[in-house]
PDB file of N, CA and C in Angstrom:
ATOM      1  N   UNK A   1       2.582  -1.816 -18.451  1.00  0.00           N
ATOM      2  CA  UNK A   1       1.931  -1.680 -17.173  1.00  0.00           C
ATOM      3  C   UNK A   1       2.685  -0.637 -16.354  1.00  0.00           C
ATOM      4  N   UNK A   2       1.798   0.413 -15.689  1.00  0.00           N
ATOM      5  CA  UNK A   2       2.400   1.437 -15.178  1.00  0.00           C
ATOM      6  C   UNK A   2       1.810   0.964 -13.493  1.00  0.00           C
ATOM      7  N   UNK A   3       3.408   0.718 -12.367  1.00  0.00           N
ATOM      8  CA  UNK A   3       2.977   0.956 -11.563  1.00  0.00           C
ATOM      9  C   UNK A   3       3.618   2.133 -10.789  1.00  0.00           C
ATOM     10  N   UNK A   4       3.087   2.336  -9.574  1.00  0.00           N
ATOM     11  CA  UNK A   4       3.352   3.450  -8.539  1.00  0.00           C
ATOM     12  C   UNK A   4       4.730   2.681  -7.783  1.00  0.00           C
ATOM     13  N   UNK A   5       6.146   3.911  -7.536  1.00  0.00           N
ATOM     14  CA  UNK A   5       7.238   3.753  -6.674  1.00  0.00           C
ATOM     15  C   UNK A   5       7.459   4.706  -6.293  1.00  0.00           C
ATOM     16  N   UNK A   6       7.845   4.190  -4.631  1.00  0.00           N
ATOM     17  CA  UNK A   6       8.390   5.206  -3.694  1.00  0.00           C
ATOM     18  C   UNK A   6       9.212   6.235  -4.768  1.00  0.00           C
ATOM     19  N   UNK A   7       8.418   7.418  -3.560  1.00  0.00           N
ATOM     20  CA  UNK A   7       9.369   8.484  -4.239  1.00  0.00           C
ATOM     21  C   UNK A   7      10.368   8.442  -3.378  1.00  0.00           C
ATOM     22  N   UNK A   8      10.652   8.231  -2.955  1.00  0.00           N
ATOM     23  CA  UNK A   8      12.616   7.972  -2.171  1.00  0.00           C
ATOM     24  C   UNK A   8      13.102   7.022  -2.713  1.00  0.00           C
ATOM     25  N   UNK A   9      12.572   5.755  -2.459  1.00  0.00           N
ATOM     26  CA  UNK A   9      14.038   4.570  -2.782  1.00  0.00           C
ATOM     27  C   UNK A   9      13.555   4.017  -4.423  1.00  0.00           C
ATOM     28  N   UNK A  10      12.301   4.213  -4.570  1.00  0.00           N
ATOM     29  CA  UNK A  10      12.115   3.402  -5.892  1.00  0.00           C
ATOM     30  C   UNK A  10      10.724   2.527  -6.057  1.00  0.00           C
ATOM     31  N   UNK A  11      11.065   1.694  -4.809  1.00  0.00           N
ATOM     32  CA  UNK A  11      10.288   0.720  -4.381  1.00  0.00           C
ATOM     33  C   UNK A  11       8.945   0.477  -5.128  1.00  0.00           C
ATOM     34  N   UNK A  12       8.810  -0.635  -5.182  1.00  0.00           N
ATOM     35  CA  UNK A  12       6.981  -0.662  -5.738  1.00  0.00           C
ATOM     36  C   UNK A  12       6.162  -1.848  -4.763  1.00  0.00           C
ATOM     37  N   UNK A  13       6.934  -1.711  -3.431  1.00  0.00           N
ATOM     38  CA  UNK A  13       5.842  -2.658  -2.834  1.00  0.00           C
ATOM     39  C   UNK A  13       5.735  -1.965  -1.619  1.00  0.00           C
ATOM     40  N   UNK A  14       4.180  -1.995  -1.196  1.00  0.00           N
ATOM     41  CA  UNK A  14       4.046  -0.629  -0.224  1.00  0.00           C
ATOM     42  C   UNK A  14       3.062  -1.714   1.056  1.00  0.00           C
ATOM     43  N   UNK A  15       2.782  -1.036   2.008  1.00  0.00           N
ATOM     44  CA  UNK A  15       2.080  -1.944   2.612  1.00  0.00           C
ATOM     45  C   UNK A  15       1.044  -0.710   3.695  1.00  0.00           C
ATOM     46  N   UNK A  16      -0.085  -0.650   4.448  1.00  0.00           N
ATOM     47  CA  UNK A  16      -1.066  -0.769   5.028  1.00  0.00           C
ATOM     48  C   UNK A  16      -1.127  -0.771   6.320  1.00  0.00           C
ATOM     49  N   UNK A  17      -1.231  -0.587   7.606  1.00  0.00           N
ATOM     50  CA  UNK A  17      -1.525  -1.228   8.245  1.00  0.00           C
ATOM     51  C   UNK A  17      -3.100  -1.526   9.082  1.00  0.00           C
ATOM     52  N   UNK A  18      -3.299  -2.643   9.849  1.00  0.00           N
ATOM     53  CA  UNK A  18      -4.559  -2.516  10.323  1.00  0.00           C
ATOM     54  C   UNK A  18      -5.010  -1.574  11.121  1.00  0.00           C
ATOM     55  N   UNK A  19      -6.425  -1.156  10.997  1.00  0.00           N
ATOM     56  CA  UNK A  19      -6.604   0.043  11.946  1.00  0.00           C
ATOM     57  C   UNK A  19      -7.174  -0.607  13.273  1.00  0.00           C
ATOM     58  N   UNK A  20      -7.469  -1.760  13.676  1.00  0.00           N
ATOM     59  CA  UNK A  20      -7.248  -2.222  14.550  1.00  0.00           C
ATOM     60  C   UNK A  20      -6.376  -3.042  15.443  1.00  0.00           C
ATOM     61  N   UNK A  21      -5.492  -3.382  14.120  1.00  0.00           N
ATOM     62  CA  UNK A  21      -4.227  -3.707  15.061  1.00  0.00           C
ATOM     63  C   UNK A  21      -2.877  -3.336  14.332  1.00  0.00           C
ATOM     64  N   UNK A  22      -2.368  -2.362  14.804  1.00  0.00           N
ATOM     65  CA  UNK A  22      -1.218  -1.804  14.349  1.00  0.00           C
ATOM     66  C   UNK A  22       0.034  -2.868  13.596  1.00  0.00           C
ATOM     67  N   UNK A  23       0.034  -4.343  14.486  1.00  0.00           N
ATOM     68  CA  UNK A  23       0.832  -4.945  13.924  1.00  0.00           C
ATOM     69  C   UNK A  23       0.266  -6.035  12.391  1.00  0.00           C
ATOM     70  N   UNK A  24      -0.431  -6.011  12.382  1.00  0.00           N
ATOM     71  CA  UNK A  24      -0.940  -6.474  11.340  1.00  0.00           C
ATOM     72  C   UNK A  24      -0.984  -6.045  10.027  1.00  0.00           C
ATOM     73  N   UNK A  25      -0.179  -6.441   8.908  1.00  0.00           N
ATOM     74  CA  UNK A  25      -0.014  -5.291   8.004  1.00  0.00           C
ATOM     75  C   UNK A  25      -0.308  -6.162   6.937  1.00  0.00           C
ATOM     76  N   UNK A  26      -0.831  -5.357   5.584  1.00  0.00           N
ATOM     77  CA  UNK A  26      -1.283  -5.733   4.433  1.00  0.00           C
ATOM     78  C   UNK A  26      -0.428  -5.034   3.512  1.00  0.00           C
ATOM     79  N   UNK A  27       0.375  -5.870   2.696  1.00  0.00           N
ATOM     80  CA  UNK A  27       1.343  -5.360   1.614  1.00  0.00           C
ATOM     81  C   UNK A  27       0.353  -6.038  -0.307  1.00  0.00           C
ATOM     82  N   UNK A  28       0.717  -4.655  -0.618  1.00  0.00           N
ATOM     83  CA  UNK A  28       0.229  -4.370  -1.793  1.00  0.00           C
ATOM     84  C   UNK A  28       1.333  -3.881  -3.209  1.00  0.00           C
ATOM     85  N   UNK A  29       0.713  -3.949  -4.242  1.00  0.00           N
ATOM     86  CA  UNK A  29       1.359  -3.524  -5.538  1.00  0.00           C
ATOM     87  C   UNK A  29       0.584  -2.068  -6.027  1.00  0.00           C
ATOM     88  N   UNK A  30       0.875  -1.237  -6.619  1.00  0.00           N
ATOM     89  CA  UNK A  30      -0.083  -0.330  -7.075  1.00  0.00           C
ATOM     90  C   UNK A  30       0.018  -0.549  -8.794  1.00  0.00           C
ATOM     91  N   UNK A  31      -0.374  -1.566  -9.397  1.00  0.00           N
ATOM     92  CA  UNK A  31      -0.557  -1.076 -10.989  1.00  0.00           C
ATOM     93  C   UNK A  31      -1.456  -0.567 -12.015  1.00  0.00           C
ATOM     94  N   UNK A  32      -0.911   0.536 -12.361  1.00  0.00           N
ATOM     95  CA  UNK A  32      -2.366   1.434 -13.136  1.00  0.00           C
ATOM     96  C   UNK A  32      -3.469   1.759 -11.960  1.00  0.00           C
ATOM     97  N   UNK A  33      -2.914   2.174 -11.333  1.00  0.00           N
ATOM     98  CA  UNK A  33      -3.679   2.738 -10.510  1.00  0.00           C
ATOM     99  C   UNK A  33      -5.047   2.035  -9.606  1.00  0.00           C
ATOM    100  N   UNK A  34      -4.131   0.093  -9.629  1.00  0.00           N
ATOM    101  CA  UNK A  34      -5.336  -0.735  -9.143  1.00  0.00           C
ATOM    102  C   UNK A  34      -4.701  -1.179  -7.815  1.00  0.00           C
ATOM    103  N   UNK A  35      -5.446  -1.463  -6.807  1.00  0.00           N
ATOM    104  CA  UNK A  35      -4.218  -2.206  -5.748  1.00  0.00           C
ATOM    105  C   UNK A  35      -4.259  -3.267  -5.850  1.00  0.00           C
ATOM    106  N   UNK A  36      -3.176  -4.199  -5.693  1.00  0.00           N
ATOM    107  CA  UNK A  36      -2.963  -5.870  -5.846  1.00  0.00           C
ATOM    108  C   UNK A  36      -2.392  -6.344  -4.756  1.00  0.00           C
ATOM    109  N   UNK A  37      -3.334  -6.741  -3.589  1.00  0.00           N
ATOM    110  CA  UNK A  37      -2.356  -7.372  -2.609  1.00  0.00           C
ATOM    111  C   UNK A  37      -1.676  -8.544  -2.704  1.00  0.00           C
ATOM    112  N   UNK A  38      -0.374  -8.497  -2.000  1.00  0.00           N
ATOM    113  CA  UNK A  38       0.194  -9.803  -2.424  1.00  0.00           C
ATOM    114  C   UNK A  38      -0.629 -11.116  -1.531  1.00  0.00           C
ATOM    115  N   UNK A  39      -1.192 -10.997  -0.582  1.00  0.00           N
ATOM    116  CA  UNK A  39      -1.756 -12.567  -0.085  1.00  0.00           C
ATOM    117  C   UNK A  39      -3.007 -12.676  -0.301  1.00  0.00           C
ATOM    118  N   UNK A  40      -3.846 -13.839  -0.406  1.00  0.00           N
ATOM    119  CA  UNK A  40      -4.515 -14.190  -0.740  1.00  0.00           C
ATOM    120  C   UNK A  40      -5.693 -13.872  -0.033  1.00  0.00           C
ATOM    121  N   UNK A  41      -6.492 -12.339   0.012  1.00  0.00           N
ATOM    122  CA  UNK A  41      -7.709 -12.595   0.664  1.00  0.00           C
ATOM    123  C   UNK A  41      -8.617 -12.267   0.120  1.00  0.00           C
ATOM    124  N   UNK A  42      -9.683 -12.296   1.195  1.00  0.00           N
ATOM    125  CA  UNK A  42     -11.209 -12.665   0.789  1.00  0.00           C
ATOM    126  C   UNK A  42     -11.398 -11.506   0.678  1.00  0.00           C
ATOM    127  N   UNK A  43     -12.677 -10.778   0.120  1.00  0.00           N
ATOM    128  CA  UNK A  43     -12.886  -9.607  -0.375  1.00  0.00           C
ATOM    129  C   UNK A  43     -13.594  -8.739   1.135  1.00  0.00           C
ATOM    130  N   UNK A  44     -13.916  -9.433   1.823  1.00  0.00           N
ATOM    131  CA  UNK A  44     -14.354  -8.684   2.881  1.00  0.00           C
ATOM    132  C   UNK A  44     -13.098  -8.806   4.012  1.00  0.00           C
ATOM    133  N   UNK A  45     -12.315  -9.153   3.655  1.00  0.00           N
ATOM    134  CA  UNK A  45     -10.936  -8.948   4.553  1.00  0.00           C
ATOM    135  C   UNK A  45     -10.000  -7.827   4.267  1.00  0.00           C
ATOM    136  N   UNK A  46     -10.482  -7.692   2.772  1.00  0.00           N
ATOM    137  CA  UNK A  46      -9.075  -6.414   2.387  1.00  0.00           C
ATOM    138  C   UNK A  46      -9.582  -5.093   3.409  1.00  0.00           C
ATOM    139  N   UNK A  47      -8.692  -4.858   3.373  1.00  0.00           N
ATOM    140  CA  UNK A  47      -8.953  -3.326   4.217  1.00  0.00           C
ATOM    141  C   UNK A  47      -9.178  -2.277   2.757  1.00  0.00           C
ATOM    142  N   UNK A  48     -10.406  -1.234   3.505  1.00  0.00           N
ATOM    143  CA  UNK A  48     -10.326   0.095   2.482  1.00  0.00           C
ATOM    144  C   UNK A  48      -9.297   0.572   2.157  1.00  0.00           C
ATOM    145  N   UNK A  49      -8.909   0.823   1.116  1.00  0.00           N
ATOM    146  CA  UNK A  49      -7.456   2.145   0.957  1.00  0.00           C
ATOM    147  C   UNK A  49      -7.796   3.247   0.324  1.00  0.00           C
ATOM    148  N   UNK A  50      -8.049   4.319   0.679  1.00  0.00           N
ATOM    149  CA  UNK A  50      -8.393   5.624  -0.058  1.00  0.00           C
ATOM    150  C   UNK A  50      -7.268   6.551  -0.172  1.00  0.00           C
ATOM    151  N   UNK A  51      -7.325   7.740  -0.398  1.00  0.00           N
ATOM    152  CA  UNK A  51      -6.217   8.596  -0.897  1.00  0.00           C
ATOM    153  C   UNK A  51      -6.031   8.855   0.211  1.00  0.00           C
ATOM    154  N   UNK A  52      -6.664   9.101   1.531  1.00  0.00           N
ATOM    155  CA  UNK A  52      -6.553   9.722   2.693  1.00  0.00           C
ATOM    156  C   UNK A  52      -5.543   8.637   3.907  1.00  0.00           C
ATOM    157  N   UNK A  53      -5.463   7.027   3.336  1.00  0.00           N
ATOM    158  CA  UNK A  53      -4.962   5.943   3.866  1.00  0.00           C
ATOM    159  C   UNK A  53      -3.528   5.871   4.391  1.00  0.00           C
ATOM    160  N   UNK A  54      -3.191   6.153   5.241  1.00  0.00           N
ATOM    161  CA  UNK A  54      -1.274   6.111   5.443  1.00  0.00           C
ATOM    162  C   UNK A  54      -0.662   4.867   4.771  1.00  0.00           C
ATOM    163  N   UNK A  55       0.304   5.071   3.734  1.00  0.00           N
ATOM    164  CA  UNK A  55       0.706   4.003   3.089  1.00  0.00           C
ATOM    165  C   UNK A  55       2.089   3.995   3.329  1.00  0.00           C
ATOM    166  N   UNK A  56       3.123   3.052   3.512  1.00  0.00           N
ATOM    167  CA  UNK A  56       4.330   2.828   3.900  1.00  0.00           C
ATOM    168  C   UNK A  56       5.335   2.066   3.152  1.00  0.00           C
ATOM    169  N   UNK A  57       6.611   2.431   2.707  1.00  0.00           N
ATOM    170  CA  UNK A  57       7.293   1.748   1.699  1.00  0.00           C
ATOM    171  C   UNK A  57       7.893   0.191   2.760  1.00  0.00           C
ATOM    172  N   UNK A  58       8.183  -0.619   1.508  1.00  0.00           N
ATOM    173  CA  UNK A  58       8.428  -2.024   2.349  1.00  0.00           C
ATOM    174  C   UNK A  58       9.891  -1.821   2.471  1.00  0.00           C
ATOM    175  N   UNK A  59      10.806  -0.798   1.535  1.00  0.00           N
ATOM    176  CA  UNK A  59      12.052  -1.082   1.600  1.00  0.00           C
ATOM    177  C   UNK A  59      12.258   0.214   2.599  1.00  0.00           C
ATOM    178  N   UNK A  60      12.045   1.182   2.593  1.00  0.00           N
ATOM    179  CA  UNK A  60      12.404   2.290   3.461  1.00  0.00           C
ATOM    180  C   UNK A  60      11.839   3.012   4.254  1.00  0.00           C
ATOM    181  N   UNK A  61      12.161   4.210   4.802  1.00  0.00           N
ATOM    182  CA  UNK A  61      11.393   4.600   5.778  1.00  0.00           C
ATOM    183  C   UNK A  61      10.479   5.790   5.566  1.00  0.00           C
ATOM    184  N   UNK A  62       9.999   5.471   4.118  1.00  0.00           N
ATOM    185  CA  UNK A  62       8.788   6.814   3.212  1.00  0.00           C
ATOM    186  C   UNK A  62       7.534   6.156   3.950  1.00  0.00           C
ATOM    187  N   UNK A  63       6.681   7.369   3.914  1.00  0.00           N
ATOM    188  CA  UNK A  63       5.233   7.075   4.471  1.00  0.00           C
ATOM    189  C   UNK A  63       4.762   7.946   3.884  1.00  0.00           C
ATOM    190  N   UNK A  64       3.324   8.279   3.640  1.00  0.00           N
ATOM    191  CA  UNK A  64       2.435   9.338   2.998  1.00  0.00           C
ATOM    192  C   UNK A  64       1.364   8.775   3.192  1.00  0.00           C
ATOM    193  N   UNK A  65       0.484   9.760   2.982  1.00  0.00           N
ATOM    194  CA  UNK A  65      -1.153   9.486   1.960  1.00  0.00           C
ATOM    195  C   UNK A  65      -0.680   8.716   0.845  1.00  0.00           C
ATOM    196  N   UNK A  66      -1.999   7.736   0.925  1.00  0.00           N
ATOM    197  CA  UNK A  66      -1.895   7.044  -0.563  1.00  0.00           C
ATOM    198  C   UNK A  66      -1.861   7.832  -1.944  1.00  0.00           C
ATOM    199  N   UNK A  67      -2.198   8.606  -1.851  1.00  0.00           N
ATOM    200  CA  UNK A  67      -3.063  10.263  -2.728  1.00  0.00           C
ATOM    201  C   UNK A  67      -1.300  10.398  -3.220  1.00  0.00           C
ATOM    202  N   UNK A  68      -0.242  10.269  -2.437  1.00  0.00           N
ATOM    203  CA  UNK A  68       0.917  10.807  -2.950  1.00  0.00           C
ATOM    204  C   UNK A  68       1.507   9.781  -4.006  1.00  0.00           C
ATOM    205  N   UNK A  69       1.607   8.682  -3.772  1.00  0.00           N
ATOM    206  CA  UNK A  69       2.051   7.667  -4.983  1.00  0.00           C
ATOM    207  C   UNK A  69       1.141   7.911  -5.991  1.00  0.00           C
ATOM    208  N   UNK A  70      -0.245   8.426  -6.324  1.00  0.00           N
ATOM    209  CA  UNK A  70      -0.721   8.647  -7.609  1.00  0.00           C
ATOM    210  C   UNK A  70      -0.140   9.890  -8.551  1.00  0.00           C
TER     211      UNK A  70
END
């Protein structure tokens, strides 16, 4: 299984945040190029993530387009 890690620290757990509420954040896995969030939601709760999505490392202070971890 191939997943996606920060290109700075390593990391392979990235997270999201809401576009309506900044503090609200959704942390994810990237494997093979699928996203796997870690909590349990409903399918009309996940938020979109496209390549264009600001994605953020959980351990450090990397940010990008999602487009860059592929």
């Amino acid at each position: 299984m191939n997943q996606s890690k920060c290109p700075v620290c390593g990391c392979e757990k990235f997270y999201v945040k809401n576009p309506d509420d900044e503090y609200d954040i959704y942390g994810f896995e990237c494997r093979d190029g699928e996203i796997c969030f870690e909590e349990e939601l409903e399918d009309d709760e996940c938020p979109d993530i496209g390549d264009g999505t600001e994605t953020f490392c959980s351990r450090c202070a990397w940010h990008d387009k999602f487009n860059a971890l592929k």
